[in-house]
Protein backbone atom coordinates (compact mmCIF):
# COMPACT_ATOMS: atom_id res chain seq x y z
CA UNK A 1 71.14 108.07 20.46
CA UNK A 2 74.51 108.64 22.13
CA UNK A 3 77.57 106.79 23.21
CA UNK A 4 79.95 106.56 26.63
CA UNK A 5 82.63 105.05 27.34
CA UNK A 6 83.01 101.27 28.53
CA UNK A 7 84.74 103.39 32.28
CA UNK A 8 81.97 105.58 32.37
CA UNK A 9 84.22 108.70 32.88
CA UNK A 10 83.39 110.41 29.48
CA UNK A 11 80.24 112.34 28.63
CA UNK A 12 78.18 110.63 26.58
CA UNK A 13 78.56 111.72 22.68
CA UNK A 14 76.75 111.31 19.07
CA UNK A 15 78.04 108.75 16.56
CA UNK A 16 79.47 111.54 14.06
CA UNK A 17 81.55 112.74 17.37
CA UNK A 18 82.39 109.19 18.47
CA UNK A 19 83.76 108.23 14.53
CA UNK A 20 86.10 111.28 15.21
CA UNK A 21 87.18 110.07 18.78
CA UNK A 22 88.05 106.56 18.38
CA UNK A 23 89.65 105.48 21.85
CA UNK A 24 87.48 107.54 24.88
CA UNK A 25 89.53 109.99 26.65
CA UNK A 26 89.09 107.99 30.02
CA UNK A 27 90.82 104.84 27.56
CA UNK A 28 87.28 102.80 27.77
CA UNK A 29 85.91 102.07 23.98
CA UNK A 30 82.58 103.78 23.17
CA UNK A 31 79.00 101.68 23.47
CA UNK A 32 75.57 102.93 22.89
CA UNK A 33 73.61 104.23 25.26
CA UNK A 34 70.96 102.12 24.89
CA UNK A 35 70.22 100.02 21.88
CA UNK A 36 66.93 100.23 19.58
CA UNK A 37 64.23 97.40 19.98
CA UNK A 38 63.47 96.03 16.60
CA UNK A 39 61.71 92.60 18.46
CA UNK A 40 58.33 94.10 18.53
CA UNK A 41 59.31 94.53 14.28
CA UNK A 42 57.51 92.50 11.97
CA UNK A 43 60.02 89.75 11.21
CA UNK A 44 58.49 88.35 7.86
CA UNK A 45 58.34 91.71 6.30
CA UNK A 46 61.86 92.93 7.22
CA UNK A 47 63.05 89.12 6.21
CA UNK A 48 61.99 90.47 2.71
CA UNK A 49 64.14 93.60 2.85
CA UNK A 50 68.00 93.21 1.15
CA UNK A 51 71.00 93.83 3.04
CA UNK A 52 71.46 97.65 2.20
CA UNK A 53 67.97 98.46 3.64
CA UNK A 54 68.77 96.51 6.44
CA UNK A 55 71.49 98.41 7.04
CA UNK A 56 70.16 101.90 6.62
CA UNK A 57 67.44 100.43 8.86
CA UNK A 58 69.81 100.03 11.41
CA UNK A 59 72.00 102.74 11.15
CA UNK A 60 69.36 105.52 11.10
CA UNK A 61 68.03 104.15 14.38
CA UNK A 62 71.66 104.93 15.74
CA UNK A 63 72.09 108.48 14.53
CA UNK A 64 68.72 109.79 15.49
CA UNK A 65 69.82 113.67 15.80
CA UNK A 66 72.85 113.53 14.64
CA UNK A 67 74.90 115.40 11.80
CA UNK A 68 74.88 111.98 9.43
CA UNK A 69 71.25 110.73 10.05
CA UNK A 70 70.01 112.31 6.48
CA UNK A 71 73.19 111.06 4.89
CA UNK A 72 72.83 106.97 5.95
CA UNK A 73 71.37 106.07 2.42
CA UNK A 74 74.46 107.61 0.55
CA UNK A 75 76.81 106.04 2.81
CA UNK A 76 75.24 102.55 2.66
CA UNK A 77 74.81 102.50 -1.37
CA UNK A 78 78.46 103.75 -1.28
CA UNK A 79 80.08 101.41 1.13
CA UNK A 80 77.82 98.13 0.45
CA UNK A 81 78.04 97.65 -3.85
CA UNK A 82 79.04 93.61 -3.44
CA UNK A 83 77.09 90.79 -2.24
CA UNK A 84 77.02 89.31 1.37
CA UNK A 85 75.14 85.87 0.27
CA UNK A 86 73.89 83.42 2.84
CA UNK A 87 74.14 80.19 1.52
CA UNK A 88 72.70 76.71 2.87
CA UNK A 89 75.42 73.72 3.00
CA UNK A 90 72.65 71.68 4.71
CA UNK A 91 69.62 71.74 6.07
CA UNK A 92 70.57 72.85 9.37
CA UNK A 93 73.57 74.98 8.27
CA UNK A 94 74.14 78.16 6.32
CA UNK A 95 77.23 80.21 5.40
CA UNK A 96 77.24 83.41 5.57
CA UNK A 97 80.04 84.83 3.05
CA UNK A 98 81.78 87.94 4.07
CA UNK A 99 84.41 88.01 1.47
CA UNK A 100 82.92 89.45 -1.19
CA UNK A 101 84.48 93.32 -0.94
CA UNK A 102 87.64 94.27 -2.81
CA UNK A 103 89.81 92.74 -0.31
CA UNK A 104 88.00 89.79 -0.17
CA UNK A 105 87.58 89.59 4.03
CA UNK A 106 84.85 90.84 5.99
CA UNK A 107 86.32 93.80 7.59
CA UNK A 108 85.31 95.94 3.43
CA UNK A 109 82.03 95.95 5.12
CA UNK A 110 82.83 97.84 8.53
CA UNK A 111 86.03 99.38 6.80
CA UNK A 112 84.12 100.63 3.78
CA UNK A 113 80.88 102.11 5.90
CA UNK A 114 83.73 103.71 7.90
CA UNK A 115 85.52 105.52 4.78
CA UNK A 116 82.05 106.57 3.47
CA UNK A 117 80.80 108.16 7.04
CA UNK A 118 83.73 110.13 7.63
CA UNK A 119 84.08 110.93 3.95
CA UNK A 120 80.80 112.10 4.35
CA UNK A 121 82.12 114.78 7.57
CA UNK A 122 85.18 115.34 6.10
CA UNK A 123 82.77 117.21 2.68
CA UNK A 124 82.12 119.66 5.53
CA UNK A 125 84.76 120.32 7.55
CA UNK A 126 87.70 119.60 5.19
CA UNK A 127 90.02 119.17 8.18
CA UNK A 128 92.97 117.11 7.92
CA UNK A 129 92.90 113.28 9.46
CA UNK A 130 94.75 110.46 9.98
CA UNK A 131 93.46 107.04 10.59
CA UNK A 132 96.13 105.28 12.94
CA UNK A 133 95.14 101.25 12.42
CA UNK A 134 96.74 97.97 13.70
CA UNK A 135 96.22 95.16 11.86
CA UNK A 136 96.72 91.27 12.34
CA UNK A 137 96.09 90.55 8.79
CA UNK A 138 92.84 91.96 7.16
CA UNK A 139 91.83 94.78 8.92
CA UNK A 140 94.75 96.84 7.22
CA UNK A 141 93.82 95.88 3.89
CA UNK A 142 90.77 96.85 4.27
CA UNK A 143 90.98 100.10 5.67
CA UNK A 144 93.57 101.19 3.16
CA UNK A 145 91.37 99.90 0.46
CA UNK A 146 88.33 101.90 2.03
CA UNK A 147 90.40 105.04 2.51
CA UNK A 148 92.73 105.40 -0.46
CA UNK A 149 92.69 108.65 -2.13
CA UNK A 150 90.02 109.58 0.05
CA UNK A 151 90.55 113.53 0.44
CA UNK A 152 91.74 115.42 3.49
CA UNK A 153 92.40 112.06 5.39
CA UNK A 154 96.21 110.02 5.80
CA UNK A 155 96.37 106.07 6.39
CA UNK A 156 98.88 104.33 8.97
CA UNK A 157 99.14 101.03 9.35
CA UNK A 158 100.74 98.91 11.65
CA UNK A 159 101.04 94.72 11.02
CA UNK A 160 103.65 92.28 13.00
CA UNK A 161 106.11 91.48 10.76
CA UNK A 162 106.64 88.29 8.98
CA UNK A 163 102.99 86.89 11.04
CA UNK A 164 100.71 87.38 8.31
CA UNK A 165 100.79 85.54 4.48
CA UNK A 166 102.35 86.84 1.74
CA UNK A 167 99.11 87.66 0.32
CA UNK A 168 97.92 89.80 2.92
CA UNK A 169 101.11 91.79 3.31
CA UNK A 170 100.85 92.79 0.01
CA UNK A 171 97.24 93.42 0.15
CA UNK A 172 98.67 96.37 3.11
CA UNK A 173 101.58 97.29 1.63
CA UNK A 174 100.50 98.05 -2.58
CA UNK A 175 98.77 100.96 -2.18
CA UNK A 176 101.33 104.54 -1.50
CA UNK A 177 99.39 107.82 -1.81
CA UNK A 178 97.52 108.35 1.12
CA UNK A 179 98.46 105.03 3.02
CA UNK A 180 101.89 104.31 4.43
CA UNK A 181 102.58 101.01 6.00
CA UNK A 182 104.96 99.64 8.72
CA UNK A 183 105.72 96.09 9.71
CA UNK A 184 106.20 96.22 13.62
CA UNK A 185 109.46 93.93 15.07
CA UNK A 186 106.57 92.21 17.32
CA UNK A 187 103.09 90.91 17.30
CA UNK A 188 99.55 91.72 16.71
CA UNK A 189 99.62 93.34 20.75
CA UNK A 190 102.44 95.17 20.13
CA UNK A 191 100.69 97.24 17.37
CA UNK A 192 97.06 97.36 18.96
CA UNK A 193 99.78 98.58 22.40
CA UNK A 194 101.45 101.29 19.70
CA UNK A 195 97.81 102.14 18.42
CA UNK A 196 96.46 102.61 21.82
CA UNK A 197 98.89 104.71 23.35
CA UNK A 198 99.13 107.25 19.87
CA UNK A 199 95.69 108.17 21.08
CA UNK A 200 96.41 109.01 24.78
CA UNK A 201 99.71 110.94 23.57
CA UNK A 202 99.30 114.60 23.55
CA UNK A 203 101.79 114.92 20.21
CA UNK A 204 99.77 112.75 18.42
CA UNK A 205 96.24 114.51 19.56
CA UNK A 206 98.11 117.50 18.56
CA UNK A 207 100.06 117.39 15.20
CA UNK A 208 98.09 114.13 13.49
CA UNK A 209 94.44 114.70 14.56
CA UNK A 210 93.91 110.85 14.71
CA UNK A 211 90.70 108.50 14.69
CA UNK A 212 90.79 105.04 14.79
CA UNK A 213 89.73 102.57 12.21
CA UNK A 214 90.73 99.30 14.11
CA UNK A 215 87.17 97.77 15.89
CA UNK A 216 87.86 100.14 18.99
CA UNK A 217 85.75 102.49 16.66
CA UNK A 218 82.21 102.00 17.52
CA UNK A 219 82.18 103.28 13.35
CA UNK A 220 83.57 99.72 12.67
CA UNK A 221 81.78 97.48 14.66
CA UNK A 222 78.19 98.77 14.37
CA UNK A 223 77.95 98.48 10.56
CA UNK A 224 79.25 94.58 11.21
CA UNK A 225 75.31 94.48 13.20
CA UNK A 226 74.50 94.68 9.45
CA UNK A 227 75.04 91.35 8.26
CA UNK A 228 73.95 89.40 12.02
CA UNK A 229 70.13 91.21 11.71
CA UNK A 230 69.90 90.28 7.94
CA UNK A 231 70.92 86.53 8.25
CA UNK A 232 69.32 85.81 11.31
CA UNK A 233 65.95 87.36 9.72
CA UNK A 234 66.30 85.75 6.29
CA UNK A 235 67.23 82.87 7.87
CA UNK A 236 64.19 82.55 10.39
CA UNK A 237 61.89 83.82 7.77
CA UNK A 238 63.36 80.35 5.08
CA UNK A 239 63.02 78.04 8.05
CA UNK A 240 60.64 79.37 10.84
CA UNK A 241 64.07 78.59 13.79
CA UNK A 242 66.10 81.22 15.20
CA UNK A 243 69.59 80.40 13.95
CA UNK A 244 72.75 80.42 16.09
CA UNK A 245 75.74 81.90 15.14
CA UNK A 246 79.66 80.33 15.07
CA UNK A 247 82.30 83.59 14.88
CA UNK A 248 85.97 83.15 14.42
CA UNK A 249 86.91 85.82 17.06
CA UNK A 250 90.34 87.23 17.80
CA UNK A 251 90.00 90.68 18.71
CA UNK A 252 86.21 89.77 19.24
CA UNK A 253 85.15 92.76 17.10
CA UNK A 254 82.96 90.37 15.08
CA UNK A 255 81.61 88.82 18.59
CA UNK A 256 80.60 91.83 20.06
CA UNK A 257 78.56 93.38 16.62
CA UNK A 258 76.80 90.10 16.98
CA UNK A 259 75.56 90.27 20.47
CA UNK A 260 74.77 93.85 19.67
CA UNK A 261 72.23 92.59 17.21
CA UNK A 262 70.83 89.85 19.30
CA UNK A 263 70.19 93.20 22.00
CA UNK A 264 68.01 94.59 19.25
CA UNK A 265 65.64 92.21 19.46
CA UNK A 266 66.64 90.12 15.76
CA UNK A 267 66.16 86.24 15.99
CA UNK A 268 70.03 85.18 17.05
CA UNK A 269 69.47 82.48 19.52
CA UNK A 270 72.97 81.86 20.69
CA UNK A 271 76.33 82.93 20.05
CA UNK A 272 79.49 80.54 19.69
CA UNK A 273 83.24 81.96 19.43
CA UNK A 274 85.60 79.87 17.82
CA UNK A 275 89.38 80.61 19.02
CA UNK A 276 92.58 79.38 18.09
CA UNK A 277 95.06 78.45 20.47
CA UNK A 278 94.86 81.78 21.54
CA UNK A 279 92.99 81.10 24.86
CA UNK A 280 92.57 83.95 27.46
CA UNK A 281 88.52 84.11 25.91
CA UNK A 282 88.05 80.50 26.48
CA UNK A 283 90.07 80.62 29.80
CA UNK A 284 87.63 83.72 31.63
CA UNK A 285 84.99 81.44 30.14
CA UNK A 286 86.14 78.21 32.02
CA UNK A 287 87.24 80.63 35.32
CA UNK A 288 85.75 83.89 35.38
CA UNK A 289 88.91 85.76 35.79
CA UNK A 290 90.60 87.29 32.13
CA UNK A 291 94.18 87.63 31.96
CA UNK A 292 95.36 88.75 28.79
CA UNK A 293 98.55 86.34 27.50
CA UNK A 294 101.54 86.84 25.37
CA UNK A 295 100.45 85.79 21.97
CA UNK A 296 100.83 82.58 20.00
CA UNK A 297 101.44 82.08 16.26
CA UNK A 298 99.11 79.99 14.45
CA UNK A 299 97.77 79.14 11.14
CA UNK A 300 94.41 81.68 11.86
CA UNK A 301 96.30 84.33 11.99
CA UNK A 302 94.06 86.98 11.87
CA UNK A 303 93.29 85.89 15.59
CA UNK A 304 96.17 85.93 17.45
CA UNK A 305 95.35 87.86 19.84
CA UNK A 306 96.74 87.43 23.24
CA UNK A 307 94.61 90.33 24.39
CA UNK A 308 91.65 91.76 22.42
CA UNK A 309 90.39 94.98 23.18
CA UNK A 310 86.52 93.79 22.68
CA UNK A 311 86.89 92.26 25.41
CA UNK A 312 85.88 95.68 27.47
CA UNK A 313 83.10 95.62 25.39
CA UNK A 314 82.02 92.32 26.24
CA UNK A 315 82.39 92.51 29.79
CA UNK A 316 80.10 95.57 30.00
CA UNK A 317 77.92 93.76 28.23
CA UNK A 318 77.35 90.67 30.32
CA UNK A 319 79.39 92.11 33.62
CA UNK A 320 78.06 88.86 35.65
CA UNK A 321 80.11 85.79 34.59
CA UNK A 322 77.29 83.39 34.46
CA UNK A 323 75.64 85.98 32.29
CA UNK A 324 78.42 85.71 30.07
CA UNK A 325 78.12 81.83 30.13
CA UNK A 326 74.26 82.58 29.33
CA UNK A 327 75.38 84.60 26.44
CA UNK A 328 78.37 83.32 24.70
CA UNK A 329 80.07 79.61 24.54
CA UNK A 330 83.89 79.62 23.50
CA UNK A 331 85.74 76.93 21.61
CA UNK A 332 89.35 76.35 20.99
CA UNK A 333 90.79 75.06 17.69
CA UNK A 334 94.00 73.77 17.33
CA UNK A 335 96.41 74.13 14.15
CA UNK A 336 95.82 70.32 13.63
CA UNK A 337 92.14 70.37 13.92
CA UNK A 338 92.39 73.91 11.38
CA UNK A 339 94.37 71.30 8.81
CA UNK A 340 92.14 68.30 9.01
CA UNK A 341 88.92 71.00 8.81
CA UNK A 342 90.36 72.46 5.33
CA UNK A 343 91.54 68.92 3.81
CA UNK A 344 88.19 67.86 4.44
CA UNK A 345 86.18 70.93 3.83
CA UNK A 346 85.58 69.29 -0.35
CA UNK A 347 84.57 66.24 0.58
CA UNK A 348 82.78 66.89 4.14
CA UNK A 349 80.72 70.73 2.94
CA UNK A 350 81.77 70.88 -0.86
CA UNK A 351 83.74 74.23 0.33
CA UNK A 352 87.26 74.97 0.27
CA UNK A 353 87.86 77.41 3.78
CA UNK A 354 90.53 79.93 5.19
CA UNK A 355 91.85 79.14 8.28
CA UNK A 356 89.40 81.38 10.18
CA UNK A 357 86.41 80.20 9.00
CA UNK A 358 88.04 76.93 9.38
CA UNK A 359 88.02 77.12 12.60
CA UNK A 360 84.12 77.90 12.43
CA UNK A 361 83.59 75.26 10.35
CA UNK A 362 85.65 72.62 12.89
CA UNK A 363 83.24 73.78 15.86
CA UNK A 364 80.30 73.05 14.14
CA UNK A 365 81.14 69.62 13.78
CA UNK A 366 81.17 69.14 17.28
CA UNK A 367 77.68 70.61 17.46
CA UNK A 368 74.89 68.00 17.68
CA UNK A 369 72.35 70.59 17.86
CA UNK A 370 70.97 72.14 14.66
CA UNK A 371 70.24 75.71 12.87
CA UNK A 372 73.73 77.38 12.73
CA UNK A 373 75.44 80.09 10.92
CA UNK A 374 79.19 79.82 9.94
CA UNK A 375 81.03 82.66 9.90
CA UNK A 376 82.77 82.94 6.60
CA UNK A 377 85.65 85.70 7.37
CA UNK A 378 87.98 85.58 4.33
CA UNK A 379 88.16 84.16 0.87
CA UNK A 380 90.85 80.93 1.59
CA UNK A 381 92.64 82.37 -1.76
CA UNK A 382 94.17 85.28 0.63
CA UNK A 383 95.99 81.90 2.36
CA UNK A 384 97.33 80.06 -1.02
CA UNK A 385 100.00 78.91 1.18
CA UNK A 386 98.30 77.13 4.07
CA UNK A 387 95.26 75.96 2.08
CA UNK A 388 96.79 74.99 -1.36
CA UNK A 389 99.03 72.28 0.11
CA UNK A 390 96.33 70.83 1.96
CA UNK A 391 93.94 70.37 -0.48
CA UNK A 392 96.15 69.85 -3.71
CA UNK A 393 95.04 71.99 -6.26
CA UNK A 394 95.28 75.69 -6.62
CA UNK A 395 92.15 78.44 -5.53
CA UNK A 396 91.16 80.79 -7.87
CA UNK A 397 92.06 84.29 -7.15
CA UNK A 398 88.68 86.37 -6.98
CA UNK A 399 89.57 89.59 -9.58
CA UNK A 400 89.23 92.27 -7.31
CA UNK A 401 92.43 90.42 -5.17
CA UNK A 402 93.82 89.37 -8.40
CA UNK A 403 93.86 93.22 -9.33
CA UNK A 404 95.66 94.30 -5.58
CA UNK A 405 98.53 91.37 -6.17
CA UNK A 406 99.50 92.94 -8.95
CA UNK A 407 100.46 96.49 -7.59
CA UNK A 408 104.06 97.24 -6.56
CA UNK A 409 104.60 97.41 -2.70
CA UNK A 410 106.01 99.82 -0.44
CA UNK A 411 107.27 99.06 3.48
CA UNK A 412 108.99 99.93 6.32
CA UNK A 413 110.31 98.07 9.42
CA UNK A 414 110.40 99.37 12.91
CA UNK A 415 110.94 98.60 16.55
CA UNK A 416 107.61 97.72 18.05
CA UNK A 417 107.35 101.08 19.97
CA UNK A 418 105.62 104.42 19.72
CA UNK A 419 108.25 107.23 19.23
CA UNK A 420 110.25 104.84 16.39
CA UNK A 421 107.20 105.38 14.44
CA UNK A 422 107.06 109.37 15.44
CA UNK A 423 110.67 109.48 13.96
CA UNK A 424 109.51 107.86 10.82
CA UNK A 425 106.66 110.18 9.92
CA UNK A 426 107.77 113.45 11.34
């Protein structure tokens, strides 16, 4: 198994090579070759297996040949020691909670496998890394999390200042060491801009060896195939229907991993993106033409994104716009429908939700067909101050966050451009 670029301009490469690459030379974002076929599988017997076999399952079939094929087992016992439960709110609903890792969102699981692979080539080569990240909110937790006082290998992250909750800044900005964080004078673009342009930029090649831990590496987004294959199997195996799934997507990370698991052959039948207010997705949905947008503030933020790299991805995918219409549905949410969806989450699912998943949760309403999976992205305690007002009690603080809030933080505030942060780190 090996991976090209998205522009087709860079020889194909193994998945140890493409975890050290991040962004393809040519600028595309790496995508298999071809993808395993696990339909001819049998379903009832793999429904049986538990996540972590799953997901060595999986990731063997992508590193056939490859330098980290005999070390999947160790990586996935490492990176995967919390839950992922799928739980039924109905009959015809189930929620799939990704919030279970130490920073309670479901980028621990592609974050973590991350850490543990290239922990894993780093025992070898002990050569000297540093993982460049933007982050709109969880991703940067994550990775730091995943990463700290892992040997041989430096942490930067970049997050738009003052757009993200208290809780999550602190969650990126807690940890010293090995991880150094900066709070960009712009938005979620600006950084993923800054991130992108570090890894065409011949200095940057040159003095800070980067990779990328943001979902342009293929090392985040196949490991988030994981958790799609298990639910949809244990799903179809509890109630004989192929279950569809609802995504909060911003950078569409999450979006693409699913369809990539759907390609394998496991029993997804349909995917549904829900968006914010955010809307070049839904707009190349309704026109066929994508025009990225300057982006817009809202209460999921963690999605705004005005133009999310995935989307190359995507596009490749399903090239043909009706095939894209065949493939994915997209739904806007609005701040006021995100509100009413968390007020109402007690009463209407017995839940309490983070804005994301909110969002999720408000698109399934308007559903009338049955046999979904919502999304759960983040643990609604990481929003206190959106959710607590609108439900009028306090959410308990899971202990692994409960342990992060309590760290002292460290920042730094730049312009939202490339050589302020060279001056900062040389």
């Amino acid at each position: 198994m090996k991976f090209h670029s998205t522009r087709k301009s860079t020889p194909s490469i193994y998945f140890s090579e493409s975890l050290l690459m991040g962004l393809a030379p040519d600028g595309g974002l790496l995508i298999p070759d071809h993808f395993p076929d696990f339909s001819k599988s049998d379903m009832a017997q793999l429904a049986l297996a538990s996540f972590q076999d799953i997901a060595k399952m999986i990731a063997k079939s992508f590193t056939e040949d490859d330098l980290l094929h005999n070390k999947i087992d160790k990586i996935c016992d490492e990176a995967f020691n919390f839950p992922v439960p799928l739980k039924t709110l109905r009959n015809d609903t189930a929620f799939l909670e990704l919030y279970h890792g130490p920073t309670c969102a479901f980028k621990d699981i592609g974050a973590r496998f991350l850490a543990s692979a290239i922990s894993q080539l780093q025992s070898e080569k002990k050569q000297s890394l540093t993982v460049l990240v933007a982050t709109s909110g969880d991703t940067g937790s994550a990775v730091a999390s995943a990463f700290y006082k892992k040997p041989f290998v430096d942490v930067i992250v970049l997050y738009p200042h003052g757009k993200i909750s208290p809780r999550q800044e602190i969650q990126l900005t807690c940890w010293g060491e090995n991880i150094e964080s900066f709070a960009v004078q712009g938005d979620f673009d600006d950084c993923q801009r800054m991130v992108k342009q570090a890894f065409l930029d011949p200095w940057w090649k040159t003095n800070k060896n980067l990779i990328s831990a943001n979902s342009i590496s293929v090392g985040r987004i196949l490991p988030q195939t994981f958790y799609y294959a298990w639910a949809s199997l244990k799903y179809f195996n509890e109630t004989g229907n192929k279950p569809g799934f609802i995504i909060p997507s911003g950078n569409l990370g999450n979006a693409t991993a699913c369809l990539w698991a759907k390609k394998m052959g496991f029993p997804i039948r349909e995917v549904v993106m829900s968006t914010n207010a955010n809307h070049s997705v839904l707009d190349y949905a309704l026109t066929g033409v994508f025009h990225p947008h300057a982006t817009l503030t809202t209460l999921a933020n963690a999605m705004d994104v005005g133009n999310p790299s995935n989307i190359e991805r995507i596009l490749d995918f399903s090239p043909d716009h009706q095939e894209f219409k065949n493939e994915v549905k997209v739904l806007s949410v609005n701040d006021r429908q995100i509100k009413d969806t968390i007020q109402n989450g007690q009463k209407n699912w017995g839940e309490v939700f983070c804005p994301h998943t909110a969002t999720a949760v408000f698109v399934r309403e308007q559903l009338k067909t049955p046999h979904w999976i919502i999304v759960a992205t983040a643990h609604p305690a990481k929003f206190e101050s959106i959710v607590e007002p609108l439900i009028c009690r306090t959410v308990r603080i899971p202990k692994a966050l409960e342990q992060i809030l309590d760290r002292p933080t460290f920042k730094k505030i730049i312009p939202a451009d490339l050589e302020s942060l060279k001056q900062e780190i040389i």
